[in-house]
C-alpha atoms as a PDB file:
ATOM      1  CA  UNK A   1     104.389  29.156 107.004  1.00  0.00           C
ATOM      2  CA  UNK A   2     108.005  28.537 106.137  1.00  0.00           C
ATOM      3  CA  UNK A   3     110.250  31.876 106.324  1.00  0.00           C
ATOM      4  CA  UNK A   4     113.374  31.097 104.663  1.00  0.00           C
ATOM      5  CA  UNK A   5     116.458  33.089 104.218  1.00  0.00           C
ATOM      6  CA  UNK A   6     117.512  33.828 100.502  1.00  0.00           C
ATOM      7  CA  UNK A   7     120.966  32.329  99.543  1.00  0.00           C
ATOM      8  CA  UNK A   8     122.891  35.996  99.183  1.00  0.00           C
ATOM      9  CA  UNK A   9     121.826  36.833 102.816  1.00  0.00           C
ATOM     10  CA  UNK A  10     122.495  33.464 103.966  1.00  0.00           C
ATOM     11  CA  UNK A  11     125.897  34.037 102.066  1.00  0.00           C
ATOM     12  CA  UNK A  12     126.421  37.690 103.151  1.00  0.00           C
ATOM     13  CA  UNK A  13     126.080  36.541 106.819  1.00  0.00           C
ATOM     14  CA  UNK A  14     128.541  34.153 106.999  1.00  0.00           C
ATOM     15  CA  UNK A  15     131.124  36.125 104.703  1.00  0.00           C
ATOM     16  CA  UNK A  16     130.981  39.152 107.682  1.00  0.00           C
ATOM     17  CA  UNK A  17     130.361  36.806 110.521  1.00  0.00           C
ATOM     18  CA  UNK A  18     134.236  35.958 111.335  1.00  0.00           C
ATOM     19  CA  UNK A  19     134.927  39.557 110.802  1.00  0.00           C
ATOM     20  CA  UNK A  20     132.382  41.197 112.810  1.00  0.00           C
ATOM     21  CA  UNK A  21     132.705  38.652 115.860  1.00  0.00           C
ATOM     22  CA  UNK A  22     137.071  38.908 115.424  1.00  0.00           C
ATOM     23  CA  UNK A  23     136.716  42.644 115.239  1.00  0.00           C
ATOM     24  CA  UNK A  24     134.309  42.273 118.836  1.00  0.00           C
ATOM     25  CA  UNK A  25     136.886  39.788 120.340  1.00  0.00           C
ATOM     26  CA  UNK A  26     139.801  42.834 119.683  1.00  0.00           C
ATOM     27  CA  UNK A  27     137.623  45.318 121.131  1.00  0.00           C
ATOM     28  CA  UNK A  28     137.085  43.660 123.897  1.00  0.00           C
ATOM     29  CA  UNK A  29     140.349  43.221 124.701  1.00  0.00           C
ATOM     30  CA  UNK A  30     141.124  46.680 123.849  1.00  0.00           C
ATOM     31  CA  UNK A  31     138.648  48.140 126.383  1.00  0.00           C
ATOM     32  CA  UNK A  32     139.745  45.313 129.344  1.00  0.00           C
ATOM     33  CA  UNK A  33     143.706  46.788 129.152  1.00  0.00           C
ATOM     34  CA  UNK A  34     143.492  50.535 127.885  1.00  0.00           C
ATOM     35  CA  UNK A  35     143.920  51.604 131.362  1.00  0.00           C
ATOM     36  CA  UNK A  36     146.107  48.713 132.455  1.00  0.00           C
ATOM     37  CA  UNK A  37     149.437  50.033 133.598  1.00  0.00           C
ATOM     38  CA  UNK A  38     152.692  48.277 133.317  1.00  0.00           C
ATOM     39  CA  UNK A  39     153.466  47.186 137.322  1.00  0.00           C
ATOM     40  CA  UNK A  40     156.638  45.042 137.008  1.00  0.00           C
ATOM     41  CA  UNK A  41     159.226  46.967 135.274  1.00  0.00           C
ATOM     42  CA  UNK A  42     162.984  46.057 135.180  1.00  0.00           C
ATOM     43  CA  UNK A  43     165.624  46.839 137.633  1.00  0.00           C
ATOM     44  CA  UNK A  44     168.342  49.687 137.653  1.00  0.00           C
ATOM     45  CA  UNK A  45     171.643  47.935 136.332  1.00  0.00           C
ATOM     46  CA  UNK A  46     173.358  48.459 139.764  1.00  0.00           C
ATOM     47  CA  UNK A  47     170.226  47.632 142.086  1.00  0.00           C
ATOM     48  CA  UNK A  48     171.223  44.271 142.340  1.00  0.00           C
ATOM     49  CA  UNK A  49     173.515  41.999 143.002  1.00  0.00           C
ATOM     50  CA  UNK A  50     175.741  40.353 139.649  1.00  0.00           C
ATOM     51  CA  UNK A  51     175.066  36.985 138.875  1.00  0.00           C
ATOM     52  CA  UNK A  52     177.665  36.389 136.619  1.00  0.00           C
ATOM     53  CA  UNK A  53     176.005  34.154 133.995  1.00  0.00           C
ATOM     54  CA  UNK A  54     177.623  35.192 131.269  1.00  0.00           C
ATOM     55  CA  UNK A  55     180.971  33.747 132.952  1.00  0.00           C
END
């Protein structure tokens, strides 16, 4: 017995492979932050004090 794989499957699988597993990568990442909320946002112009780098 020795099952082999025909050459357009064998082709077919690694022409969707990258796609299939990038596509999974994104997702995951997708469902890890969709309910991630932005914590650190920027300070009011007058909350603190000048630094005067631009001097």
């Amino acid at each position: 017995m020795n099952p082999q794989v025909s050459s357009g499957t064998f082709d077919s699988f690694f022409a969707w492979a990258p796609w299939v597993v990038g596509i999974a990568i994104y997702l995951m990442f997708y469902i890890a932050k969709r309910h991630e909320n932005a914590t650190a946002h920027a300070a009011p112009a007058g909350a603190a004090e000048p630094t005067y780098a631009c001097a």
